[in-house]
Protein backbone atom coordinates (compact mmCIF):
# COMPACT_ATOMS: atom_id res chain seq x y z
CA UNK A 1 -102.00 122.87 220.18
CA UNK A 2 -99.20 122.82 222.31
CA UNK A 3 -95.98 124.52 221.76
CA UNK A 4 -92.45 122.94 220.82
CA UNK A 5 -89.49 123.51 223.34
CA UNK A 6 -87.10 126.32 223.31
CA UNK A 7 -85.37 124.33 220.56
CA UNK A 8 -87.81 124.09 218.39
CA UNK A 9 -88.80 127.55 218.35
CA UNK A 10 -85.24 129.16 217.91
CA UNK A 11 -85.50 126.68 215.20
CA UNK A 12 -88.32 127.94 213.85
CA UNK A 13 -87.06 131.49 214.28
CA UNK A 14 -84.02 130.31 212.27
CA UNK A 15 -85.77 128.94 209.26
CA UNK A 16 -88.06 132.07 209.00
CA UNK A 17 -84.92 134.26 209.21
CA UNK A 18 -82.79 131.61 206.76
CA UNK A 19 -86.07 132.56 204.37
CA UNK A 20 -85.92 135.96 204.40
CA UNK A 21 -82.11 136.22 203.57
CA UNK A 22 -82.84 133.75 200.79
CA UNK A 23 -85.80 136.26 199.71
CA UNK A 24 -88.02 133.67 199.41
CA UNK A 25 -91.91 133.48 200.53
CA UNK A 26 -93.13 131.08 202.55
CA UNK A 27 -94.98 129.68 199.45
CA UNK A 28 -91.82 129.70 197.45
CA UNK A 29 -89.95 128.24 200.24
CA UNK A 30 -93.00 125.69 200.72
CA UNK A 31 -92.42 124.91 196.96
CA UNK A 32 -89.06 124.33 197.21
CA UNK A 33 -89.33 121.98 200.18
CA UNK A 34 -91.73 120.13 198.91
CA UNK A 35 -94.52 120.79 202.07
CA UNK A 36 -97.37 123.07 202.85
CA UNK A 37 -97.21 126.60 203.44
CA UNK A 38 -98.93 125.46 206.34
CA UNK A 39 -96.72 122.91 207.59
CA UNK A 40 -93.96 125.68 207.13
CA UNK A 41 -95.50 128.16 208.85
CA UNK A 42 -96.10 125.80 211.71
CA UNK A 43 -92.48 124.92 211.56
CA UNK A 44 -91.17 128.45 211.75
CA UNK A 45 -93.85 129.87 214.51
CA UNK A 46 -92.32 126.86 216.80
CA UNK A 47 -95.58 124.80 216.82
CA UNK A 48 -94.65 121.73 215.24
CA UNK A 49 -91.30 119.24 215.23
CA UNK A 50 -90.30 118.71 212.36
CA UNK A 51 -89.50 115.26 211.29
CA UNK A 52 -85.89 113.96 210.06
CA UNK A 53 -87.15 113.99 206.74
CA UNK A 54 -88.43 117.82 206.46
CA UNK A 55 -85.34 119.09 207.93
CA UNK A 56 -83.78 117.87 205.13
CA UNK A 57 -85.85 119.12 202.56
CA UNK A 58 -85.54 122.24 203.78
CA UNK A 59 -81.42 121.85 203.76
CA UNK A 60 -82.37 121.01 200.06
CA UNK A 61 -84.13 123.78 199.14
CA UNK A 62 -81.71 126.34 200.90
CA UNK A 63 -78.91 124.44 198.90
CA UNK A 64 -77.58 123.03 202.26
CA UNK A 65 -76.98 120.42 203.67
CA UNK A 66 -78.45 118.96 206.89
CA UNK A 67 -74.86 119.81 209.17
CA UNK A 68 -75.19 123.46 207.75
CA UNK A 69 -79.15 123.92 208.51
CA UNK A 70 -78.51 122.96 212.12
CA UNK A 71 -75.05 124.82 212.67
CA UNK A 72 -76.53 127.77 213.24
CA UNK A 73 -79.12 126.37 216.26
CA UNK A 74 -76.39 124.06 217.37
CA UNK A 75 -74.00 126.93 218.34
CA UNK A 76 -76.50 129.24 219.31
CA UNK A 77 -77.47 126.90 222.08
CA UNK A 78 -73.72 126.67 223.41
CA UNK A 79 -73.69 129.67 225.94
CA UNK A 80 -70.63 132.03 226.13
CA UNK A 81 -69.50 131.20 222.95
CA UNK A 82 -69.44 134.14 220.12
CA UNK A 83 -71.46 132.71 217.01
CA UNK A 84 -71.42 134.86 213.55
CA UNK A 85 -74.77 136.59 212.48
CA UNK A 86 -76.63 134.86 210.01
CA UNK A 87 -75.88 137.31 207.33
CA UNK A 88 -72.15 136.70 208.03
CA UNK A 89 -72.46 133.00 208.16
CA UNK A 90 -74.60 132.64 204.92
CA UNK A 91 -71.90 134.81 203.12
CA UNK A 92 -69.06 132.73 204.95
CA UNK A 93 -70.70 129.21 204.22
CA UNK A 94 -69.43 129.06 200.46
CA UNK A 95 -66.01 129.53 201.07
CA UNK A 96 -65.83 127.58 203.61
CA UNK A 97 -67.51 124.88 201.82
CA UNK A 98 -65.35 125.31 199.04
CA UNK A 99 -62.33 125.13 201.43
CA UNK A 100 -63.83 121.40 203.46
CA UNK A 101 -64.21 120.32 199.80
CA UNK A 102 -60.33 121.20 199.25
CA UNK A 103 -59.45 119.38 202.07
CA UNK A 104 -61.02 116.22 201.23
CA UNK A 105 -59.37 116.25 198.00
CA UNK A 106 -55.77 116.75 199.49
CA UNK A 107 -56.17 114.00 202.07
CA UNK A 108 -57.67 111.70 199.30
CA UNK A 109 -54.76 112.14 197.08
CA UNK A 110 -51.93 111.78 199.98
CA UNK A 111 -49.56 108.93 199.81
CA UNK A 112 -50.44 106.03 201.82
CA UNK A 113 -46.88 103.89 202.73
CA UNK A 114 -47.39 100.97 200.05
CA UNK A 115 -49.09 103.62 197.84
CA UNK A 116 -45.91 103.79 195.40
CA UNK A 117 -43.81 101.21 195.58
CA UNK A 118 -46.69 98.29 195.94
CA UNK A 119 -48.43 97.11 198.90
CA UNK A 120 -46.86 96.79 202.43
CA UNK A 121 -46.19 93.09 203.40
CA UNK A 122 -46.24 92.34 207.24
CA UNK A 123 -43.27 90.40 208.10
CA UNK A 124 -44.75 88.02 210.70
CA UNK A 125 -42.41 86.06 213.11
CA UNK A 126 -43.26 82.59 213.57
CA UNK A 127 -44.94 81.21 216.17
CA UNK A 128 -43.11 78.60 216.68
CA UNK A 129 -39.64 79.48 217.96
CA UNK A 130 -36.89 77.23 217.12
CA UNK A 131 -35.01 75.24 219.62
CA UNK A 132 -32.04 76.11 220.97
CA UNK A 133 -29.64 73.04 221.62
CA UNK A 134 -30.15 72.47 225.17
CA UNK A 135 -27.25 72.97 227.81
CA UNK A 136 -26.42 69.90 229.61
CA UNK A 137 -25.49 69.52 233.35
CA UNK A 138 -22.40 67.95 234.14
CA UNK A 139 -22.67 66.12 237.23
């Protein structure tokens, strides 16, 4: 069988390490996903591509969501920029979750102009322009 790209295999590398910080097995983990221990296994020795659909199983069963399963791969792969250790970034996730969700809820509940006082009307101009009374030459 023929090996997965670099990619793939820190990939791999990063489920097998997200599963250990979780304390989970690979059969719990498996479980959890819904797969195979073997399919897992394959996915974290960097043998296999995983499809759209198991990536976000396994967000699902690491209570994630797919943005926060790739995060860590995705800035791991940007050279010369500092990235947290995993330890640090599963203990930093929460929060920070907690503080997106915060967000969301302050922008949802900011006043849009019309918001209070009814909707904003356009004023259009017309598109026809009136006539002006026309200057006449005296000859």
């Amino acid at each position: 069988m023929e090996r997965a790209g670099p990619l793939i295999r820190r990939f791999g590398r990063l489920i097998h390490d997200f599963r250990e910080e979780f304390g989970f097995t690979q059969a719990q983990l498996a479980a959890r996903a819904g797969m195979s221990k073997k399919h897992l296994g394959d996915i974290e020795r960097g043998d296999v591509e995983p499809s759209l659909s198991a990536l976000e199983c396994l967000a699902r069963a690491f209570d994630m969501n797919l943005l926060e399963l790739l995060a860590p791969v995705a800035a791991a792969s940007r050279s010369g920029r500092p990235t947290l250790p995993l330890r640090e970034w599963i203990r930093a996730r929460d929060p920070l979750r907690a503080l997106l969700e915060y967000a969301d809820q302050l922008v949802s509940h900011t006043q849009v102009p019309g918001d209070a006082s009814g909707p904003v009307v356009p004023t259009y101009r017309s598109s026809r322009r009136t006539r002006r009374p026309s200057k006449r030459r005296r000859g």
